[in-house]
Protein backbone atom coordinates (compact mmCIF):
# COMPACT_ATOMS: atom_id res chain seq x y z
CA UNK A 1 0.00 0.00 0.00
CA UNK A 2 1.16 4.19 -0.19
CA UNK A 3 3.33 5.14 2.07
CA UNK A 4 1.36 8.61 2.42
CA UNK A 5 -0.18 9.59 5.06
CA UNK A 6 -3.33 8.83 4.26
CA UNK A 7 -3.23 6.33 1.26
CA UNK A 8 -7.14 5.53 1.28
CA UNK A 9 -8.13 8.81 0.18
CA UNK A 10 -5.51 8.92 -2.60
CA UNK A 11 -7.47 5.93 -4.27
CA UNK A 12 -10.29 7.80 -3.98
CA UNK A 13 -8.22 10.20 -6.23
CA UNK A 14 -8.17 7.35 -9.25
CA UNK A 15 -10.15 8.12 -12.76
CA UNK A 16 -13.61 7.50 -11.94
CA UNK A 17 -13.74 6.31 -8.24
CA UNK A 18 -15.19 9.83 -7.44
CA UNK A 19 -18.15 9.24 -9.88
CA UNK A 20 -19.12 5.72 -8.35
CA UNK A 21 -18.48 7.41 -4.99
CA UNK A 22 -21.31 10.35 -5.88
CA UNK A 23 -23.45 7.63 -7.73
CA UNK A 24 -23.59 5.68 -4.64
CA UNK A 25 -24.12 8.37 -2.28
CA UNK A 26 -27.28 9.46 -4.60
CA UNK A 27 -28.62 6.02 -4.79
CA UNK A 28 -28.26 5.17 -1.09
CA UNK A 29 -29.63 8.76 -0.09
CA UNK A 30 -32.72 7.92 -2.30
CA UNK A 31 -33.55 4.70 -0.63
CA UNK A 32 -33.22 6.36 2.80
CA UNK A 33 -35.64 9.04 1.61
CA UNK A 34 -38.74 6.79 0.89
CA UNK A 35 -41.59 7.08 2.89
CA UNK A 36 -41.82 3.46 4.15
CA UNK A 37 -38.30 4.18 5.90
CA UNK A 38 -40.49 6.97 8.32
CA UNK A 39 -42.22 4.17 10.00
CA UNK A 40 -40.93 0.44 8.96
CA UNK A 41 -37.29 1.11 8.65
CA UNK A 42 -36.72 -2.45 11.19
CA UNK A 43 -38.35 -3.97 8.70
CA UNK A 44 -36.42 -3.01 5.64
CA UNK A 45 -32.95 -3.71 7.88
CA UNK A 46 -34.13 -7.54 8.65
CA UNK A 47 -35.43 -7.94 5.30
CA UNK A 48 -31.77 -6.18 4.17
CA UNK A 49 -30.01 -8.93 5.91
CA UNK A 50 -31.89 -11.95 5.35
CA UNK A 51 -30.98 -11.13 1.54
CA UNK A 52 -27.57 -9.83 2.35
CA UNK A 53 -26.86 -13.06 3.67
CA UNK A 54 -28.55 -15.05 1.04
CA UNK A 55 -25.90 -13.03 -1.42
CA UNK A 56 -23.10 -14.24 0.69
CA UNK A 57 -23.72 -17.71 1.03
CA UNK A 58 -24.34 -17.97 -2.81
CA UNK A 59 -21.13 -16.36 -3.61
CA UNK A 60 -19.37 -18.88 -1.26
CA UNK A 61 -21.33 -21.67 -3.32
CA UNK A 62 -24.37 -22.22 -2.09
CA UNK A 63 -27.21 -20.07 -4.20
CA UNK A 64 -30.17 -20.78 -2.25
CA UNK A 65 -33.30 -19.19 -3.20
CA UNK A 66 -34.58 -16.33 -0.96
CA UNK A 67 -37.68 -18.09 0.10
CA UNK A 68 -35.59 -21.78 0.89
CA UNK A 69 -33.78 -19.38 3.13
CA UNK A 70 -36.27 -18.08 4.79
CA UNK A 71 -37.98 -21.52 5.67
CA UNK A 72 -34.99 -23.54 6.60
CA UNK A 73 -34.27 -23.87 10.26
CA UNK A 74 -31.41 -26.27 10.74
CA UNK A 75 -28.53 -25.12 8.68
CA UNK A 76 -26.06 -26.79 11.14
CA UNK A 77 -25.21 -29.51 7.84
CA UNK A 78 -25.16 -32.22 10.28
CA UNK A 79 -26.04 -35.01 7.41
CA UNK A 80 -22.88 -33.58 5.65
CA UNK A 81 -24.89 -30.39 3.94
CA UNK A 82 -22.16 -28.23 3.22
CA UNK A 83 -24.10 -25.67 1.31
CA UNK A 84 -26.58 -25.51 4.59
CA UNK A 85 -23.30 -25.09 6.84
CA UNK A 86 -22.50 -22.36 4.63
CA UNK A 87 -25.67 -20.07 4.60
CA UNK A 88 -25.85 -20.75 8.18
CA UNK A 89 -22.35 -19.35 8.69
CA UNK A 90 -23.84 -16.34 6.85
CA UNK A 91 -26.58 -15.83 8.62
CA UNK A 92 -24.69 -15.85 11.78
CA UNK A 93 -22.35 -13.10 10.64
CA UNK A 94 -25.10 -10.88 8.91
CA UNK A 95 -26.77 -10.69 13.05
CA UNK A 96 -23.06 -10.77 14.30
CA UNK A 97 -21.83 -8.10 12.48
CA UNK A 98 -24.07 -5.30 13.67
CA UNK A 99 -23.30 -6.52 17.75
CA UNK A 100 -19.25 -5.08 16.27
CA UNK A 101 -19.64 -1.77 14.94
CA UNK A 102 -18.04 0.04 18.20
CA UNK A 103 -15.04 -2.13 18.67
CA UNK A 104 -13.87 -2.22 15.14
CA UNK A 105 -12.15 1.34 14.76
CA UNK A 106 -10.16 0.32 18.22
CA UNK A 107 -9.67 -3.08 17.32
CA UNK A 108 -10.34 -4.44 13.65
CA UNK A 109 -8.00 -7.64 14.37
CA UNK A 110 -10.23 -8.71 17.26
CA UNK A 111 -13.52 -8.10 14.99
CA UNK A 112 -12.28 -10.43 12.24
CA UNK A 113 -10.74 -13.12 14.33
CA UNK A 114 -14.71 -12.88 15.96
CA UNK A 115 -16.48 -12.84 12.37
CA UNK A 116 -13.89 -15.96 11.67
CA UNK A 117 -15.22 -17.59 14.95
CA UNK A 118 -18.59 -17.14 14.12
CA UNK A 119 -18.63 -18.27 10.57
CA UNK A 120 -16.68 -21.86 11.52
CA UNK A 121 -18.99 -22.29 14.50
CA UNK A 122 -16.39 -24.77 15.74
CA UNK A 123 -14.02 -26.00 18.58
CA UNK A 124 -11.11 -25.87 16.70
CA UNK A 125 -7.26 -24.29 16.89
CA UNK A 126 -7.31 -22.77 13.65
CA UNK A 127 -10.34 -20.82 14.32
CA UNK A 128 -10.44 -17.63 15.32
CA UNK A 129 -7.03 -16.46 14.31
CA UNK A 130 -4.91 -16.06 11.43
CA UNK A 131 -3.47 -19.36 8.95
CA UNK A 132 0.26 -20.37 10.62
CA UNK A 133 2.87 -21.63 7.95
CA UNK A 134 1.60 -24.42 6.20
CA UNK A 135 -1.89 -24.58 6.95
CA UNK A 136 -4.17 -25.10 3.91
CA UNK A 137 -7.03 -22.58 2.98
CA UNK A 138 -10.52 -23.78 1.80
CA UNK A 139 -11.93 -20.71 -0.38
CA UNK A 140 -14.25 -21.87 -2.95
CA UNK A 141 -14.08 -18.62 -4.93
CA UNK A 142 -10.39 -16.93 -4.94
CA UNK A 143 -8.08 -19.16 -7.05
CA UNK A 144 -5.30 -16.53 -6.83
CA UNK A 145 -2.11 -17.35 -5.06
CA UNK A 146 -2.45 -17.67 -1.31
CA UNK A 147 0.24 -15.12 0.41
CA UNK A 148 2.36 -16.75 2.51
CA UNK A 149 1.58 -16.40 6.55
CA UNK A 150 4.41 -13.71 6.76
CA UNK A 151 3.31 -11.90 4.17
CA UNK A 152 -0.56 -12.49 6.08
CA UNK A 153 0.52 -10.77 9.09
CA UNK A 154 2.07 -7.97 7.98
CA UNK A 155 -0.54 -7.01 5.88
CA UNK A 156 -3.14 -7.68 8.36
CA UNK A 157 -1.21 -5.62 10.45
CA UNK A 158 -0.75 -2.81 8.40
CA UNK A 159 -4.52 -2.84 7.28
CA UNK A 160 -5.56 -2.89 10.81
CA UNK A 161 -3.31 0.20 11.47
CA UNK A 162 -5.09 2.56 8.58
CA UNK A 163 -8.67 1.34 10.48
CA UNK A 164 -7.09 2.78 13.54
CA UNK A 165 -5.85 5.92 11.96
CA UNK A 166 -9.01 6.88 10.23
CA UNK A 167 -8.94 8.42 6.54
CA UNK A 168 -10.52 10.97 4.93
CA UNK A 169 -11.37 8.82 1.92
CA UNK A 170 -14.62 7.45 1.37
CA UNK A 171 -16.82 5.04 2.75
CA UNK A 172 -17.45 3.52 -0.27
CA UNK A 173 -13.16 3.05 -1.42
CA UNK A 174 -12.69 2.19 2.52
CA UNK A 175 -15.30 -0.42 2.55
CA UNK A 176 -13.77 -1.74 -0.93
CA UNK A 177 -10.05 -2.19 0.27
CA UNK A 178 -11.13 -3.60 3.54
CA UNK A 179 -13.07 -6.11 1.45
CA UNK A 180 -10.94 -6.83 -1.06
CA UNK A 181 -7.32 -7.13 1.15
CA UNK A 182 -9.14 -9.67 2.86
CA UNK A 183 -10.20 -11.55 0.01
CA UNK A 184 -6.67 -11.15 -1.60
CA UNK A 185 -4.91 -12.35 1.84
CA UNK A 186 -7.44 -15.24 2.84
CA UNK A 187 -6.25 -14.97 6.09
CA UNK A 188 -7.70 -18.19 7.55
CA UNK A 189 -8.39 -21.25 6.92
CA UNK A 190 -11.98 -21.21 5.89
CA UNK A 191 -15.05 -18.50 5.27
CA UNK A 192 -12.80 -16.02 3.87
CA UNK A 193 -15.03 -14.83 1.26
CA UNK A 194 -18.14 -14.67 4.00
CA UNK A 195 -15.56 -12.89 6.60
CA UNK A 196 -14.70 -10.16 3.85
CA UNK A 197 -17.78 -9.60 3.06
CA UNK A 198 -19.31 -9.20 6.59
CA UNK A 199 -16.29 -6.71 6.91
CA UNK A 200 -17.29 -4.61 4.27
CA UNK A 201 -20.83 -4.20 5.96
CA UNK A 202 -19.67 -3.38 8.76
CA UNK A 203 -17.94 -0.49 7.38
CA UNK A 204 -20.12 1.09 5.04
CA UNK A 205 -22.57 0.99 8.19
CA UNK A 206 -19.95 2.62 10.93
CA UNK A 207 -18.70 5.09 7.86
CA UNK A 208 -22.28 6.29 8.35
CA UNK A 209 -22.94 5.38 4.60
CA UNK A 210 -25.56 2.86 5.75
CA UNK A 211 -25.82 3.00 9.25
CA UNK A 212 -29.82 1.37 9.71
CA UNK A 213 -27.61 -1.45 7.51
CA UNK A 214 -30.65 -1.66 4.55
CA UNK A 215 -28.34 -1.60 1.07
CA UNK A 216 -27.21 -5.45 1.44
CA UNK A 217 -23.67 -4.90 -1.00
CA UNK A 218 -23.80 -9.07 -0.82
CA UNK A 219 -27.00 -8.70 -2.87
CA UNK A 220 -25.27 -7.07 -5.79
CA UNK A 221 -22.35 -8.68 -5.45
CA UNK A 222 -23.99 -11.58 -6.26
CA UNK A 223 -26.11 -10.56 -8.37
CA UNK A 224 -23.09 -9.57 -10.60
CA UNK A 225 -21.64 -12.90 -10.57
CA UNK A 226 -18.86 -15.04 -9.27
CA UNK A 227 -16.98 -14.46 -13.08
CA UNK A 228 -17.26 -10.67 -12.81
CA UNK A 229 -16.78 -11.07 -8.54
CA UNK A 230 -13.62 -12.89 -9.24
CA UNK A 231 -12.17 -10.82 -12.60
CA UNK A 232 -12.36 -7.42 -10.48
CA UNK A 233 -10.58 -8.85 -7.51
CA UNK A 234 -7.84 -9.71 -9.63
CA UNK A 235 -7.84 -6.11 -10.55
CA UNK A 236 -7.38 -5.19 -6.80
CA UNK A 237 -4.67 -7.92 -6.30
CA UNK A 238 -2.81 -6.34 -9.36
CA UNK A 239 -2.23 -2.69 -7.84
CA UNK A 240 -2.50 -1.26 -10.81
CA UNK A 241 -3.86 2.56 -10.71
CA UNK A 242 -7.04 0.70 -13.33
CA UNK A 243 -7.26 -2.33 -11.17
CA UNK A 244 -7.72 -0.86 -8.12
CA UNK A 245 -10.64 1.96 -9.97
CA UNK A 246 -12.01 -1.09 -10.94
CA UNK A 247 -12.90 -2.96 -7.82
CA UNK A 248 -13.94 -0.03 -6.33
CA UNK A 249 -16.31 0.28 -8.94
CA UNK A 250 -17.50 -3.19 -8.97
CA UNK A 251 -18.19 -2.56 -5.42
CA UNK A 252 -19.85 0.70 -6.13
CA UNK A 253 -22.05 -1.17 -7.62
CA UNK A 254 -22.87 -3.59 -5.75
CA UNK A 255 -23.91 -1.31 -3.23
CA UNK A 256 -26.19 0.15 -5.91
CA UNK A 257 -27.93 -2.84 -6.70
CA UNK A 258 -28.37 -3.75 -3.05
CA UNK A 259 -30.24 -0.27 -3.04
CA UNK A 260 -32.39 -1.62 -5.81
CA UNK A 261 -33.42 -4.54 -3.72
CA UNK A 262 -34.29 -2.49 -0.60
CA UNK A 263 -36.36 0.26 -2.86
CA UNK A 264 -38.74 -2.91 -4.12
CA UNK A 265 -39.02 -4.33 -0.21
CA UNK A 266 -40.04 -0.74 0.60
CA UNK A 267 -42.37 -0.41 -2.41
CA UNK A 268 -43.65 -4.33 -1.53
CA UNK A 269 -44.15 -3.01 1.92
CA UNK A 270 -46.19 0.07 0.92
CA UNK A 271 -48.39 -1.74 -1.53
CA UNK A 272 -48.76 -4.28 1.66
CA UNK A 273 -47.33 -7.11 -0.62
CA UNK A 274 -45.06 -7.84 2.44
């Protein structure tokens, strides 16, 4: 990453990052505005993250549809359901995620080894904490090389101190690197791509972007597709000035379309449809 003092708002300096940043701003500031968010705004937030999470999980391969969500119960995959395991994990993190908005500016580290321990749901020493030398990473998604547990720490380290600093850049290209440095590092062994994800949430709701949490970025991200998911993070991992617009873009939108899906729950709830 820069070496300037504040190397988050540079990006935010990169051909075309400021016009996703307005474009978002408008989009989410029009959702906010509608006149079901006066009175039912809880509703639009659960509704948010039951399809937040639904995103999620299908990105991390298993695309379950909205309503098979909704009427499971048992997604602990104990007859060797993987893809239940997996929506379950992102449930969890979807309700954990708002329960860590205060302690991530003081500790991000701490919030990600807890989004780690509640996405494995398990009694095991690799959860919880970052991948030692040698330990193997399930991530169904990111075939890029995996960074080497050095290289893990320090970056995690040096992430965790530009959280702590603050920046001036915004919410939108903070959410984006936090996101995609996480996906790029897979720092543990397992739910990467649902830990990332979670993270980014959790940012564009403390940034104050989002903060009743009802433009579900997992929805568009999805919606987008695993190809396109997958072909901008390489554009992150690259470094390059146009790879970097890029994924910031690609989340842009994502945010964008997770707008769209809010705007129809608020127009279904109006009309009484649900």
């Amino acid at each position: 990453m820069s070496t300037t003092a504040d190397p988050l708002a540079t990006l935010g300096t990169l051909p075309g990052v400021a016009d996703s940043v307005d474009s978002v701003r408008k989009a989410v500031d029009r959702v906010y505005g509608h006149r079901v968010m006066r009175r039912r705004s809880t509703e639009v937030t659960s509704e948010a993250a039951l399809r937040g999470a639904r995103g999620s999980a299908a990105l991390s391969g298993a695309d379950w549809a909205l309503e098979e969500v909704r009427r499971r119960s048992d997604f602990s995959g104990g007859d060797g359901d993987a893809e239940a395991r997996t929506v379950g994990a992102a449930l969890r993190l979807t309700a954990e995620a708002g329960q860590l908005l205060s302690i991530w500016r003081q500790s991000p580290l701490r919030v990600l080894a807890r989004l780690h321990l509640v996405a494995a749901a398990a009694q095991d020493d690799t959860v919880g904490r970052p991948r030692k030398a040698g330990e193997p990473v399930d991530e169904p998604l990111v075939e890029l090389p995996v960074p080497d547990a050095d290289e893990v720490a320090g970056r995690l380290d040096g992430l965790a101190q530009l959280i702590i600093a603050g920046s001036k850049a915004p919410a939108l290209v903070s959410a984006a690197v936090v996101h995609g440095e996480l996906l790029a590092l897979r720092p543990f062994g397992s739910h990467n791509g649902l830990v990332a994800r979670a993270a980014e949430r959790i940012v564009l709701v403390g940034s104050g972007l989002d903060p009743k949490s009802i433009c579900p970025a997992e929805v568009g991200h999805a919606e987008q597709g695993r190809a396109a998911y997958a072909a901008a993070l390489e554009g992150y991992v690259s470094g390059t000035p146009e790879g970097m617009a890029a994924w910031i873009a690609h989340c842009g939108k994502a945010v964008e379309l997770g707008v769209r899906e809010s705007t129809a729950v608020c127009e279904a709830l109006q009309r009484g449809a649900a």
